[in-house]
Protein backbone atom coordinates (compact mmCIF):
# COMPACT_ATOMS: atom_id res chain seq x y z
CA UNK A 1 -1.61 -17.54 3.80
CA UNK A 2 -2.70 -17.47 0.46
CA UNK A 3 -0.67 -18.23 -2.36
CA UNK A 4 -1.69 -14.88 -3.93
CA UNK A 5 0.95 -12.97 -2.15
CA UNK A 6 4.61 -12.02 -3.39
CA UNK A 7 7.15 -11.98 -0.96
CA UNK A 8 10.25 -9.53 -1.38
CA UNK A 9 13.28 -9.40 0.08
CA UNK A 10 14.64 -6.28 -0.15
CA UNK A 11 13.17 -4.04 1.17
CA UNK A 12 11.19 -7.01 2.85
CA UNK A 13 7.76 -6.59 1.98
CA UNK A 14 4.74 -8.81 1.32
CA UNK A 15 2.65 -7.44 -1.34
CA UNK A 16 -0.99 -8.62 -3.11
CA UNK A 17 -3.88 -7.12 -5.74
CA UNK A 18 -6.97 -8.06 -5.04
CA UNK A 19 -9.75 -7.54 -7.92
CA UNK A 20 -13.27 -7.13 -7.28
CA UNK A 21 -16.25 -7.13 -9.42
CA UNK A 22 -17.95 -3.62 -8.65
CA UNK A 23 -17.12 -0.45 -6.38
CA UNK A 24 -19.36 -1.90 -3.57
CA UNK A 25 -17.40 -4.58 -3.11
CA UNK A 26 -14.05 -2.47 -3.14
CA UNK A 27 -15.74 -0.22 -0.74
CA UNK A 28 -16.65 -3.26 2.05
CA UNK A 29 -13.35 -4.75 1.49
CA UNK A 30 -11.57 -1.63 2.31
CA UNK A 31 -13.85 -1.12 5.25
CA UNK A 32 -12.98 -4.19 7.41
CA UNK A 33 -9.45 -3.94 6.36
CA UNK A 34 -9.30 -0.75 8.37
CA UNK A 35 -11.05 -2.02 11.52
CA UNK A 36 -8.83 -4.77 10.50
CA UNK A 37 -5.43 -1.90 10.96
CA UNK A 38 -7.26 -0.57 13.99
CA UNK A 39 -7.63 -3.83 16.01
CA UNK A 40 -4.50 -4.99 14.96
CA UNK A 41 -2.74 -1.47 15.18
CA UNK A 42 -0.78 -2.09 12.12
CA UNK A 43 -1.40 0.04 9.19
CA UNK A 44 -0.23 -1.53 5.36
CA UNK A 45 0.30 0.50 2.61
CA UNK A 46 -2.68 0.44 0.83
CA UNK A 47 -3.93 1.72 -2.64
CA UNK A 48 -7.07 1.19 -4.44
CA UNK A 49 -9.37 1.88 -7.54
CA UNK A 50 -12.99 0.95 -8.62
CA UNK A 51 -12.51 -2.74 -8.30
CA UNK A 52 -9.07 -3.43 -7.15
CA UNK A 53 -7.23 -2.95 -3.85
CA UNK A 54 -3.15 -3.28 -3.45
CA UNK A 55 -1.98 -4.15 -0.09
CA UNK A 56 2.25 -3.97 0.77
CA UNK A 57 3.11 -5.04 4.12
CA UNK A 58 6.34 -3.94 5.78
CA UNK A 59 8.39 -5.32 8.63
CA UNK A 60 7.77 -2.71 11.78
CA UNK A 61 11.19 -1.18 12.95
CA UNK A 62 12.32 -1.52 9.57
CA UNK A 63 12.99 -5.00 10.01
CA UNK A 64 15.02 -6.84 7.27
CA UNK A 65 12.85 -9.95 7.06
CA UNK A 66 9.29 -11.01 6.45
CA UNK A 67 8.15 -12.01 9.38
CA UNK A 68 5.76 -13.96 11.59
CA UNK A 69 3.39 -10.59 12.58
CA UNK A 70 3.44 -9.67 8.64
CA UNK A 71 2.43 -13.19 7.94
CA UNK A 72 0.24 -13.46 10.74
CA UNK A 73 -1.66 -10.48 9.41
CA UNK A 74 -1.81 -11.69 5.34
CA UNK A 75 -3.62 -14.25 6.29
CA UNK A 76 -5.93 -11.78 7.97
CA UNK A 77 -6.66 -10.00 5.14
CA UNK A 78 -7.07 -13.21 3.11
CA UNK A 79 -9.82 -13.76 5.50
CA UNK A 80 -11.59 -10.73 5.07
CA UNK A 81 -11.41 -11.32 0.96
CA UNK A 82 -13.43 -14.53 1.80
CA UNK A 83 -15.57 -13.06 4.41
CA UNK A 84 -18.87 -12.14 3.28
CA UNK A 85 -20.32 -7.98 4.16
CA UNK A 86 -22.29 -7.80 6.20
CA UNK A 87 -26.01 -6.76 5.33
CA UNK A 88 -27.56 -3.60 6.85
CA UNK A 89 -31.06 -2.47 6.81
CA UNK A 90 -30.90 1.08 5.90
């Protein structure tokens, strides 16, 4: 998991910014993160403008403690940052 993410412990959360350099770029990002949320069936809290994105994870069941899943799934989303779009011939 990236270092780029703050952890807090109460409420538990694991939270992270992530700045992009134009709308486009925003927009991709915020498209694999939600087939990211469907595949995974996990939905952050998510909130966005022209070229950034905030992400706060939560423990499900209102868990007390970061955990493994929440982890699990930061470093999912790191991966997506890093990920390339895909190109489409429109």
């Amino acid at each position: 998991m990236s270092s780029d993410w703050f952890t807090r412990k109460k409420p538990a959360q694991l939270e992270r910014r992530i700045e992009f350099s134009d709308y486009q770029q925003t927009r991709d990002f915020l498209e694999r993160a939600a087939e990211l949320a469907e595949r995974e069936g996990y939905y952050p809290d998510m909130s966005f403008g022209r070229t950034h994105v905030s992400i706060t994870l939560c423990p499900e069941n209102d868990g007390d403690d970061v955990n493994e899943d929440m982890l699990r799934y930061a470093r999912q989303v790191d991966q997506l940052i890093l990920a390339p779009a895909e190109k489409t011939d429109d």
